[in-house]
N, C-alpha and C. Protein backbone atom coordinates (compact mmCIF):
# COMPACT_ATOMS: atom_id res chain seq x y z
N UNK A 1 90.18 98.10 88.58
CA UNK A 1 91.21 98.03 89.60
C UNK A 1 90.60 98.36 90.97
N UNK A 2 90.99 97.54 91.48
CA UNK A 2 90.75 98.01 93.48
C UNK A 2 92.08 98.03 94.65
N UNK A 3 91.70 98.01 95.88
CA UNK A 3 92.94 97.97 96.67
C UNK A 3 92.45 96.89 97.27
N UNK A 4 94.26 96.25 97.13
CA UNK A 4 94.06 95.34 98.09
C UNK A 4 94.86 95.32 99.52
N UNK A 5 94.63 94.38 100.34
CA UNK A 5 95.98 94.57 101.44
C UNK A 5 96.35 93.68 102.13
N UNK A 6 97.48 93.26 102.36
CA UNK A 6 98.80 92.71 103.14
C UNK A 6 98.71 93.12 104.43
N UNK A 7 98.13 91.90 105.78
CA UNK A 7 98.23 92.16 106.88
C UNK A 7 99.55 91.59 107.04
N UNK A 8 100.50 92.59 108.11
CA UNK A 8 101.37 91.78 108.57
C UNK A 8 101.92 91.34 110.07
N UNK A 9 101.87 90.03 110.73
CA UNK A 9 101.89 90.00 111.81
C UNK A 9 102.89 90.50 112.36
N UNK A 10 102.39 90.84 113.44
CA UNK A 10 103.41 91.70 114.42
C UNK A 10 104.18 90.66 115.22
N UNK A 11 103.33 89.47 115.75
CA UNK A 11 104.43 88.46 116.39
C UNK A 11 105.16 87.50 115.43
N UNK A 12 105.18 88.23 113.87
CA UNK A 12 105.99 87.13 113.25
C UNK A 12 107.24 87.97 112.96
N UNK A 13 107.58 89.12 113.47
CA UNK A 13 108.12 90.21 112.53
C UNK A 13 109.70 89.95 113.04
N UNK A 14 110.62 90.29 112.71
CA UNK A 14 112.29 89.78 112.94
C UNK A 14 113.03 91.00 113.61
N UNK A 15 113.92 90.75 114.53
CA UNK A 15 114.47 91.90 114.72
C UNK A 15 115.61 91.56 114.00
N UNK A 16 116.42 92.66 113.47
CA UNK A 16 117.43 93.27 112.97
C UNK A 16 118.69 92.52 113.32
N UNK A 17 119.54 91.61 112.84
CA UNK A 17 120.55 90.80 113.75
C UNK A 17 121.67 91.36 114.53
N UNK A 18 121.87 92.90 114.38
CA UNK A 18 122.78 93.73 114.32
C UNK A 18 124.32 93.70 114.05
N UNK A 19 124.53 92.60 113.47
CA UNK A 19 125.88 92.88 112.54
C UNK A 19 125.66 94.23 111.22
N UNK A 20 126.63 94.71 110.72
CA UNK A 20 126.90 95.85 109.93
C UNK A 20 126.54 96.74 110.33
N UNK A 21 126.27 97.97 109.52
CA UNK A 21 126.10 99.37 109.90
C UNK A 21 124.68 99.62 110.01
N UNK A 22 124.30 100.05 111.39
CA UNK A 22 123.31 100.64 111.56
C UNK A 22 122.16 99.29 111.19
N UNK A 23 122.40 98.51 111.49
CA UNK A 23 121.62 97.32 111.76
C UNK A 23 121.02 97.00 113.23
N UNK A 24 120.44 97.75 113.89
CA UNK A 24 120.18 97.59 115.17
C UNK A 24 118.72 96.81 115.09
N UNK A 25 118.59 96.14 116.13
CA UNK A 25 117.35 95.66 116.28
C UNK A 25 116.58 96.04 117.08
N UNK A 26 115.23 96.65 116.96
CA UNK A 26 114.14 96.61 117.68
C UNK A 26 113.93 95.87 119.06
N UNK A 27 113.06 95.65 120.10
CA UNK A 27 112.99 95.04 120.62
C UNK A 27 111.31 94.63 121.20
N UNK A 28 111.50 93.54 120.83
CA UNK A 28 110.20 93.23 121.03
C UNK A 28 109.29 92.78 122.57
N UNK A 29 108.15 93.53 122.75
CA UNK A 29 107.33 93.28 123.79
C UNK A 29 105.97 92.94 124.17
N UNK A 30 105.53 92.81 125.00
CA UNK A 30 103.93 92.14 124.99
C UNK A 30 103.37 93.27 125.91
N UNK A 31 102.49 93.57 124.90
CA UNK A 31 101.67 95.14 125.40
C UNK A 31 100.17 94.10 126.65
N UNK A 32 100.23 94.72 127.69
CA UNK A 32 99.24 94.15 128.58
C UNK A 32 98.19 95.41 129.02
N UNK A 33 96.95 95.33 129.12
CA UNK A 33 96.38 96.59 129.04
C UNK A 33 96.07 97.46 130.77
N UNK A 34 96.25 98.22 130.43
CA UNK A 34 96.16 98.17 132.24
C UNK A 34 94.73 98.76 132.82
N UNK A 35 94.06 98.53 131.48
CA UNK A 35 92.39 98.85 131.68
C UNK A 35 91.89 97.15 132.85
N UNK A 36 90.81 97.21 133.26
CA UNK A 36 89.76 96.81 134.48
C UNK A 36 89.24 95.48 133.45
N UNK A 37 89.50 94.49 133.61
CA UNK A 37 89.27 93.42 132.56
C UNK A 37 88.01 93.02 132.85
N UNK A 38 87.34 92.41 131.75
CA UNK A 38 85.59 92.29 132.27
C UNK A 38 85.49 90.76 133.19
N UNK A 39 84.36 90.69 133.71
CA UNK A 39 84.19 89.37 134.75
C UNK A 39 83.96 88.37 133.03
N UNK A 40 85.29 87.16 133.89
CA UNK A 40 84.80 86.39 132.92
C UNK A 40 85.62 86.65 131.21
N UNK A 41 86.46 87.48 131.55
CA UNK A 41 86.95 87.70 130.45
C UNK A 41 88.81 88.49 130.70
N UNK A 42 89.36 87.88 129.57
CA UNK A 42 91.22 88.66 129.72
C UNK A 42 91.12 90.36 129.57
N UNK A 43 92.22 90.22 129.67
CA UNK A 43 92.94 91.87 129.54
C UNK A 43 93.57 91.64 128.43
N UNK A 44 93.50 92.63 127.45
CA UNK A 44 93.90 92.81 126.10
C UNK A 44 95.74 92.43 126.30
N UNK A 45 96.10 92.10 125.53
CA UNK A 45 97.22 91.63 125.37
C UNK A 45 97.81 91.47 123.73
N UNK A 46 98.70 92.40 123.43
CA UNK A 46 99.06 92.11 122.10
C UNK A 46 100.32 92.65 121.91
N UNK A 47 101.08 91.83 120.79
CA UNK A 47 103.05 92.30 120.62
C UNK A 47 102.99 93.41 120.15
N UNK A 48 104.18 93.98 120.18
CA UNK A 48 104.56 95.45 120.32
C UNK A 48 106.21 95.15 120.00
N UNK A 49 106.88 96.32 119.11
CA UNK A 49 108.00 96.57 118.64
C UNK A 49 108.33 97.90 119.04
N UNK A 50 109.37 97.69 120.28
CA UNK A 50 110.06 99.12 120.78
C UNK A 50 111.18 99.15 120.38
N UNK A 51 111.30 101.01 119.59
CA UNK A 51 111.92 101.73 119.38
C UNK A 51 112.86 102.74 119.86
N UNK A 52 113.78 102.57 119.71
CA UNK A 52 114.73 103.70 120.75
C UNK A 52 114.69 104.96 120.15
N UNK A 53 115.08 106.15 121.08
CA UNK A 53 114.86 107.60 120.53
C UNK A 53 115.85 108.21 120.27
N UNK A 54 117.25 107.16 120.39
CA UNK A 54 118.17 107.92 120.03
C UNK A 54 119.59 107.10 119.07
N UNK A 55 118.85 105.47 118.82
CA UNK A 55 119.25 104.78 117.86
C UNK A 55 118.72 104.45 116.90
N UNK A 56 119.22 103.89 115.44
CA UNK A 56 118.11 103.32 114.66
C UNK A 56 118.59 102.61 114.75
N UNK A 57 116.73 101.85 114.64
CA UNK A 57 116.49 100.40 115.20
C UNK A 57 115.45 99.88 114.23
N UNK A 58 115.74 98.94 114.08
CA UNK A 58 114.65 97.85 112.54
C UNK A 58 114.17 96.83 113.03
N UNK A 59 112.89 96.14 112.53
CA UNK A 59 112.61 94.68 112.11
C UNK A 59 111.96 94.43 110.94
N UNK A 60 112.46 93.20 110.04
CA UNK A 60 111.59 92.73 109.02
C UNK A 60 110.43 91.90 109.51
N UNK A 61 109.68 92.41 108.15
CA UNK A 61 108.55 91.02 108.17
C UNK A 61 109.11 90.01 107.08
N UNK A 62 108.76 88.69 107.86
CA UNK A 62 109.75 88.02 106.84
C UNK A 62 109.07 87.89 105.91
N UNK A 63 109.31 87.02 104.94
CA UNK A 63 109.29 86.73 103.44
C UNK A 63 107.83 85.84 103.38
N UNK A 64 107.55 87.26 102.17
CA UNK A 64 105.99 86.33 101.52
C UNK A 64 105.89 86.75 100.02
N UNK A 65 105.20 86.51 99.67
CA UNK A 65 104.76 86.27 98.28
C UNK A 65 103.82 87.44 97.54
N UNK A 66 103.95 88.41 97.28
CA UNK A 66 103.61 89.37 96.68
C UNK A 66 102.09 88.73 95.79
N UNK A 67 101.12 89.17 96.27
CA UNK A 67 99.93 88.74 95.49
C UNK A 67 99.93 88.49 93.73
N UNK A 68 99.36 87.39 93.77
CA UNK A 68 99.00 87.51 92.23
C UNK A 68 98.44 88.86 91.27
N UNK A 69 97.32 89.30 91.85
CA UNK A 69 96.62 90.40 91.67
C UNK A 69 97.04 91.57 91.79
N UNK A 70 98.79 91.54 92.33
CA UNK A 70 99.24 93.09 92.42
C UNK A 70 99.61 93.79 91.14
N UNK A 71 99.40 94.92 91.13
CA UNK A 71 99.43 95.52 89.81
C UNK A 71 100.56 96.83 90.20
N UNK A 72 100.18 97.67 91.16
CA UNK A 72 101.59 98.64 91.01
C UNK A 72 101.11 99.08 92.67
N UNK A 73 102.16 99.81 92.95
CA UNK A 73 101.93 100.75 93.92
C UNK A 73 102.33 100.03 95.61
N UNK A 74 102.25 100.95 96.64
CA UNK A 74 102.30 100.22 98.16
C UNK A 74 102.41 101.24 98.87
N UNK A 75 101.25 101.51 99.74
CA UNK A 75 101.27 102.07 100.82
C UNK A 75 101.00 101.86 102.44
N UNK A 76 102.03 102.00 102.95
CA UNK A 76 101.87 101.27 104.54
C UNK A 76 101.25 101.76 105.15
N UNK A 77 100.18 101.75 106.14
CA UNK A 77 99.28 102.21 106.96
C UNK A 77 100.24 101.34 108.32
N UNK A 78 99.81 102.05 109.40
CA UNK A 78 101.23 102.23 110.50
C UNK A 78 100.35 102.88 111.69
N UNK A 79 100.62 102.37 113.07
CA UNK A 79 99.88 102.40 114.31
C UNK A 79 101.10 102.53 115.30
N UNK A 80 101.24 103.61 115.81
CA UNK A 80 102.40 103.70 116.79
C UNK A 80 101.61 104.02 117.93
N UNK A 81 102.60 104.17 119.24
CA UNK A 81 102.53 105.03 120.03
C UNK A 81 103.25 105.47 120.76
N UNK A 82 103.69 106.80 122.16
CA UNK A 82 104.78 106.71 122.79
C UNK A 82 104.61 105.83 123.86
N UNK A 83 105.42 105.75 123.92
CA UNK A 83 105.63 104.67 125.45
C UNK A 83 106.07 105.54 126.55
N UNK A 84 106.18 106.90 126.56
CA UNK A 84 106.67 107.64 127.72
C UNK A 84 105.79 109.18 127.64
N UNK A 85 105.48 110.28 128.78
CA UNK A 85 104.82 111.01 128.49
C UNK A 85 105.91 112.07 127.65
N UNK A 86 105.13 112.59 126.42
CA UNK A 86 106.00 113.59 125.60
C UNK A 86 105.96 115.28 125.85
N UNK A 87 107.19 115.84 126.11
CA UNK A 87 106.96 117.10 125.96
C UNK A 87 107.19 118.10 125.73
N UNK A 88 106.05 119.01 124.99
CA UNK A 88 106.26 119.94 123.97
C UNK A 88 105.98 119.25 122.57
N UNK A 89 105.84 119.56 121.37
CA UNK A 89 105.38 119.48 120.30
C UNK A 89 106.63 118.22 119.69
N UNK A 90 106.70 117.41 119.29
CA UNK A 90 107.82 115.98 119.29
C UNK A 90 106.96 115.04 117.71
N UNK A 91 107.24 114.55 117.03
CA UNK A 91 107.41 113.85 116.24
C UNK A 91 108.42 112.42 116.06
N UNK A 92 108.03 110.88 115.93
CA UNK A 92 108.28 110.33 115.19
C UNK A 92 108.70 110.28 114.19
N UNK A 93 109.85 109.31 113.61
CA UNK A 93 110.12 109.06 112.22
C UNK A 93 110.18 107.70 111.81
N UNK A 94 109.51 107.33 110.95
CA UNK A 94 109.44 105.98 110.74
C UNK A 94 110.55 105.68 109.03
N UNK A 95 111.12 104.89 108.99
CA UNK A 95 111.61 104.22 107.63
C UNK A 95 111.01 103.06 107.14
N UNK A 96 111.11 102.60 105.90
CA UNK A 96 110.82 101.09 105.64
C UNK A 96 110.97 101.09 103.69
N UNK A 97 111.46 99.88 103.71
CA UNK A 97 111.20 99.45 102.05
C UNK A 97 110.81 97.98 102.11
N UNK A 98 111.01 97.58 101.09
CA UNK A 98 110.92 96.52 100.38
C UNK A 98 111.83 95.86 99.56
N UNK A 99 112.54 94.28 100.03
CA UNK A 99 113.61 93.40 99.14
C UNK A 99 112.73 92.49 98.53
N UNK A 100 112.07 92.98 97.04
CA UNK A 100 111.57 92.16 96.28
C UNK A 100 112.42 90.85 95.26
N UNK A 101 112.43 89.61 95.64
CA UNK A 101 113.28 88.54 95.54
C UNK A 101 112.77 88.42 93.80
N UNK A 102 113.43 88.63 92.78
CA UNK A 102 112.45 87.69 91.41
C UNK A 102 112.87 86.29 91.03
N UNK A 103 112.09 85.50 91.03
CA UNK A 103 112.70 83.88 91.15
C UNK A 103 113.72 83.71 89.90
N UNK A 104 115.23 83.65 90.33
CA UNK A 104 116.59 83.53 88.85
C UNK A 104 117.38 84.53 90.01
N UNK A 105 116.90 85.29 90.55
CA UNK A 105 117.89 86.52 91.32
C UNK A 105 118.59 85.71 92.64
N UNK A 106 119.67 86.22 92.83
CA UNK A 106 120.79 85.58 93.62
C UNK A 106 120.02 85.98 95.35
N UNK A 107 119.05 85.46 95.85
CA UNK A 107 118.71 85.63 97.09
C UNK A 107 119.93 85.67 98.15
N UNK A 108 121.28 85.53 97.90
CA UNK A 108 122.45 85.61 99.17
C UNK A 108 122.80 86.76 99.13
N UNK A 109 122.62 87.23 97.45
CA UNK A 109 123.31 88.80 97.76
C UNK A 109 122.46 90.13 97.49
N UNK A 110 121.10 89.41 98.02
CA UNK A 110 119.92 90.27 98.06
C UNK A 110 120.47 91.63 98.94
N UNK A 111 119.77 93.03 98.99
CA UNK A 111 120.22 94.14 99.87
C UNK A 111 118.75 95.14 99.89
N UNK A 112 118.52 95.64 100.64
CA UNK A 112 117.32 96.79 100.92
C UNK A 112 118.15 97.92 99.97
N UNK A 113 116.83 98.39 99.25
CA UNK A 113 116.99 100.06 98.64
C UNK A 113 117.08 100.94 99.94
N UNK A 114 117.22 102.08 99.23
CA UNK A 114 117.25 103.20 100.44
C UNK A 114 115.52 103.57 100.75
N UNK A 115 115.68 103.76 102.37
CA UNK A 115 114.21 103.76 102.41
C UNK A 115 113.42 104.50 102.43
N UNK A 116 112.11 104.92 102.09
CA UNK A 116 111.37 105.90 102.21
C UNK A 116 111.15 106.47 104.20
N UNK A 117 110.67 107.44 104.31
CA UNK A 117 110.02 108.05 105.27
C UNK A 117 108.89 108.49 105.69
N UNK A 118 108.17 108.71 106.77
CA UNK A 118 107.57 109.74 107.28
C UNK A 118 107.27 109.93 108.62
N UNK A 119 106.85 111.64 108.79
CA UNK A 119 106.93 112.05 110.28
C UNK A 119 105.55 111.68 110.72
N UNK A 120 105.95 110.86 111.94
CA UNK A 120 104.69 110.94 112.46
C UNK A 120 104.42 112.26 113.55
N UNK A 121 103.67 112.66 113.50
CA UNK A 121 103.21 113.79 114.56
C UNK A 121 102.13 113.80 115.59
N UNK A 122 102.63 113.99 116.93
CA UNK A 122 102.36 113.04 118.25
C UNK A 122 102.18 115.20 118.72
N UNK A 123 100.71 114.60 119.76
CA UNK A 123 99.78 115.38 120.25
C UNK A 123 101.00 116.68 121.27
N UNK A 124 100.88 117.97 121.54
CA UNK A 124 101.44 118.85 121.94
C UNK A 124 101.53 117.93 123.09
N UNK A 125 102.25 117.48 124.43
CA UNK A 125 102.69 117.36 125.15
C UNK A 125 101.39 115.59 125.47
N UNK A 126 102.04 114.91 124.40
CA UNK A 126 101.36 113.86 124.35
C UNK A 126 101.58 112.88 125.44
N UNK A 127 100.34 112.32 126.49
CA UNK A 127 100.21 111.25 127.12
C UNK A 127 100.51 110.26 126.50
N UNK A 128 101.46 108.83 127.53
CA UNK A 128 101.89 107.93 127.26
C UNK A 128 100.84 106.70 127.04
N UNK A 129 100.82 106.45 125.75
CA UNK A 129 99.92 105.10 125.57
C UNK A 129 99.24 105.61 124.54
N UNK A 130 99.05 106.80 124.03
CA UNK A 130 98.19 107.14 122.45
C UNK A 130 98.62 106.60 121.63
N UNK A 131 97.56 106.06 120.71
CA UNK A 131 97.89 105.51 119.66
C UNK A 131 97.65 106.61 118.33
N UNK A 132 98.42 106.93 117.43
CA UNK A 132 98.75 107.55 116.12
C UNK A 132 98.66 106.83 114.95
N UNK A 133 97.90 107.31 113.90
CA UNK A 133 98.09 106.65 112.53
C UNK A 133 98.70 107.19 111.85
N UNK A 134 99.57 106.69 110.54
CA UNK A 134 100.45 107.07 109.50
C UNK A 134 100.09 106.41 108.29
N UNK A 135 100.14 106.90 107.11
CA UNK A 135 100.62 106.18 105.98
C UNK A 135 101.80 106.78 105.47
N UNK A 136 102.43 106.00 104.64
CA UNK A 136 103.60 105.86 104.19
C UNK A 136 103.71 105.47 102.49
N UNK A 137 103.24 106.03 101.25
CA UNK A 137 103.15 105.71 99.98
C UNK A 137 104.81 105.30 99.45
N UNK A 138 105.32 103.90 99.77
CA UNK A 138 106.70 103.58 99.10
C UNK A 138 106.90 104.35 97.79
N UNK A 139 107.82 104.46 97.63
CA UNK A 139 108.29 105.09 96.11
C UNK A 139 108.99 104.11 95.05
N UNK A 140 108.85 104.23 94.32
CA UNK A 140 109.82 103.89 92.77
C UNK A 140 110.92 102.75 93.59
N UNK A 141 111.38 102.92 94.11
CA UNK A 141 113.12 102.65 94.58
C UNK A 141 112.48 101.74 95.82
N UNK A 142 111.86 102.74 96.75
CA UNK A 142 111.62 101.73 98.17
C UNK A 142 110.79 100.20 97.56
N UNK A 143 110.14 100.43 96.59
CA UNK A 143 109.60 99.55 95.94
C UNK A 143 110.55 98.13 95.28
N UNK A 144 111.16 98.75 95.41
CA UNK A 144 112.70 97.36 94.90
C UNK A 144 111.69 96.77 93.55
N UNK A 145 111.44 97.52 92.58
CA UNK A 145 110.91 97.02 91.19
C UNK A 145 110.07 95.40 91.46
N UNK A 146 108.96 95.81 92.77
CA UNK A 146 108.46 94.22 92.74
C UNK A 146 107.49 93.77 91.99
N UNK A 147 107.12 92.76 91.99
CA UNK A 147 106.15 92.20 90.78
C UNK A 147 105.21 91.24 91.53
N UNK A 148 103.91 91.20 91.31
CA UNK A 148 103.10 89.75 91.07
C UNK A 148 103.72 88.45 91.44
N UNK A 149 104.02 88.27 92.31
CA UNK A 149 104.71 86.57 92.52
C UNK A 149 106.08 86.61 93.06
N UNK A 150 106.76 87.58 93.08
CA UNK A 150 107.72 88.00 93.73
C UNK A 150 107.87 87.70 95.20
N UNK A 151 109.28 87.27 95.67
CA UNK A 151 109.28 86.68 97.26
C UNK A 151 109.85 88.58 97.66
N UNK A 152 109.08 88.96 98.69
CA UNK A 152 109.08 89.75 99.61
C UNK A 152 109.88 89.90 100.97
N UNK A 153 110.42 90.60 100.85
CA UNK A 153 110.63 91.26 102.57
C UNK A 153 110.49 92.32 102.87
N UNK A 154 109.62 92.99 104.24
CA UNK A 154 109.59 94.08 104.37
C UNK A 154 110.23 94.53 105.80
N UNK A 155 111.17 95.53 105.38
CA UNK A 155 111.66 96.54 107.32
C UNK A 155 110.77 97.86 107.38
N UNK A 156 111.03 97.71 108.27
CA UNK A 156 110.47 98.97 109.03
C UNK A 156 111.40 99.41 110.24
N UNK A 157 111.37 100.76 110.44
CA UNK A 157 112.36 101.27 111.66
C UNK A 157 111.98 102.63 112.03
N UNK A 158 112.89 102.92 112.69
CA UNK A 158 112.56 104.33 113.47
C UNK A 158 114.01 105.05 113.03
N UNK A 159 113.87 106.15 112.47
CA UNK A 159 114.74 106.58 111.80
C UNK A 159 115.22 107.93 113.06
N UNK A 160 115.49 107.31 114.54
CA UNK A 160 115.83 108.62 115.68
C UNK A 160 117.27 109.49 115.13
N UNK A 161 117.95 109.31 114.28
CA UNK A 161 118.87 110.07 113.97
C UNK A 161 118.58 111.26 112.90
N UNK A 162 117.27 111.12 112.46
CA UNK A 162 116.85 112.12 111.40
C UNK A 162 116.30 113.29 111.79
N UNK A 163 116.72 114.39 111.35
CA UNK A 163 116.42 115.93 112.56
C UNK A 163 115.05 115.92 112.92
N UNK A 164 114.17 115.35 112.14
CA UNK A 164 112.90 115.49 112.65
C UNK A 164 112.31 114.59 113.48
N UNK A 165 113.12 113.45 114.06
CA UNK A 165 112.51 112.84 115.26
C UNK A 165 113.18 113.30 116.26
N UNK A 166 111.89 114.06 117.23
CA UNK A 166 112.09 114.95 117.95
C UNK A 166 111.53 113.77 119.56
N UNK A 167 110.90 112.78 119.52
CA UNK A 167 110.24 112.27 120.42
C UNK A 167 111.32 111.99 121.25
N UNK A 168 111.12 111.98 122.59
CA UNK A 168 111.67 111.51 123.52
C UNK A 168 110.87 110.01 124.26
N UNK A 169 111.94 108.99 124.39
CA UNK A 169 111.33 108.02 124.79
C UNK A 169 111.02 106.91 123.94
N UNK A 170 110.61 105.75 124.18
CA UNK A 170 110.86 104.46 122.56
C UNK A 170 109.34 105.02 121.89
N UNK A 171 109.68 104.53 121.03
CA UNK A 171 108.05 104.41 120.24
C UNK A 171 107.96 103.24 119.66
N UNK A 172 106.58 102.84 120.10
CA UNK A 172 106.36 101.33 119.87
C UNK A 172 105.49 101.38 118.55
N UNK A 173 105.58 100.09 117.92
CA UNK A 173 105.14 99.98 116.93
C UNK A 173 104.29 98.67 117.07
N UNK A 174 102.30 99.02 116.70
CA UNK A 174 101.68 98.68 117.20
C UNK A 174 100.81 97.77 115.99
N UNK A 175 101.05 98.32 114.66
CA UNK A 175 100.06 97.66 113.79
C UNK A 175 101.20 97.80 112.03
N UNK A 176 101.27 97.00 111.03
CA UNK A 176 101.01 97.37 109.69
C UNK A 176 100.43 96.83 109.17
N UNK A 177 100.12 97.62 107.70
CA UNK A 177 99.58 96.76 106.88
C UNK A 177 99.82 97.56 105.24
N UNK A 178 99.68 97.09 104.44
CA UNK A 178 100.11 97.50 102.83
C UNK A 178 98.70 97.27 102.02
N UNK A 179 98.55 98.34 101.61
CA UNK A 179 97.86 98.60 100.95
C UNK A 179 98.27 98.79 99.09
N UNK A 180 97.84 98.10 98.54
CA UNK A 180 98.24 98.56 96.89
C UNK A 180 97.52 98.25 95.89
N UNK A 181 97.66 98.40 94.53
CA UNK A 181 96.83 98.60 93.36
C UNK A 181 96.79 96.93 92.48
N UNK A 182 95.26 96.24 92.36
CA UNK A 182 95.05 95.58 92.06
C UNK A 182 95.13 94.94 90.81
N UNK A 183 95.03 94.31 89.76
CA UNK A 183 94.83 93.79 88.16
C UNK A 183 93.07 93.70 87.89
């Protein structure tokens, strides 16, 4: 067995349509770098998913196909940062699962499990523009019992109503990717 992993694009990712409860959507932006660009060459430029600090807010990645070779497990590796200067000691909270589709299952009345968590934890009176890493090991449940060949969807969000997101200001969401256990 090895690990394998699931890049997922950031400019393919969905915001949230916001009908029902607590369906808010993300909002998406184009990060431009405000570093000294070389002669002869661009300024970094790449999408970005902002987060509010005092709503929850989601986007999926849409629907793919769960590797042949998957065998069990999923852990998200996760790249944030703040978008405003932070201060005093402040934390992130990120959510996310997985709607694993099995081909015979009624895809209209598909629904997300409840989702896993974790805190991200952002530098004592953190400058605006750091970037932070996280992983996130889905569980049993966030896992929506997926399988090998299985059609996929994955959310992700910022869970600002949970006592421990303490950040002030959006937090953008800069990178994922899934990591899990091979055949």
């Amino acid at each position: 067995m090895a690990t394998g992993t699931i890049l997922f694009d950031m400019a393919g990712a969905v915001p949230a349509d916001g009908t029902g409860t607590i369906n808010n959507p993300a909002q998406g932006s184009i990060l431009v770098s405000t570093g000294t660009q070389p002669a002869n060459g661009p300024k970094v430029t790449r999408p970005v998913w902002l987060f509010d600090p005092t709503t929850d807010e989601h986007i999926s990645f849409g629907s793919f196909r769960m590797p042949e070779n998957y065998a069990s497990g999923g852990t998200l590796k996760i790249i944030v940062y703040n978008v405003t200067l932070q201060s005093g000691t402040n934390n992130f909270v990120m959510k996310a699962c997985l709607a694993a589709i099995t081909p015979g299952e009624d895809v209209l009345a598909k629904v997300f499990p409840a989702p896993d968590t974790v805190t991200i934890a952002l530098a004592t009176t953190q400058a605006a523009g750091i970037s932070v890493a996280a992983s996130l090991a889905l569980s049993a449940t966030a896992l929506n019992s997926v399988a090998a060949g299985d059609d996929v969807v994955l959310f992700v969000g910022r869970d600002a109503d949970h006592a421990s997101d303490t950040g002030g200001g959006d937090m953008a969401l800069m990178d994922v990717s899934m990591e899990y256990v091979t055949t």
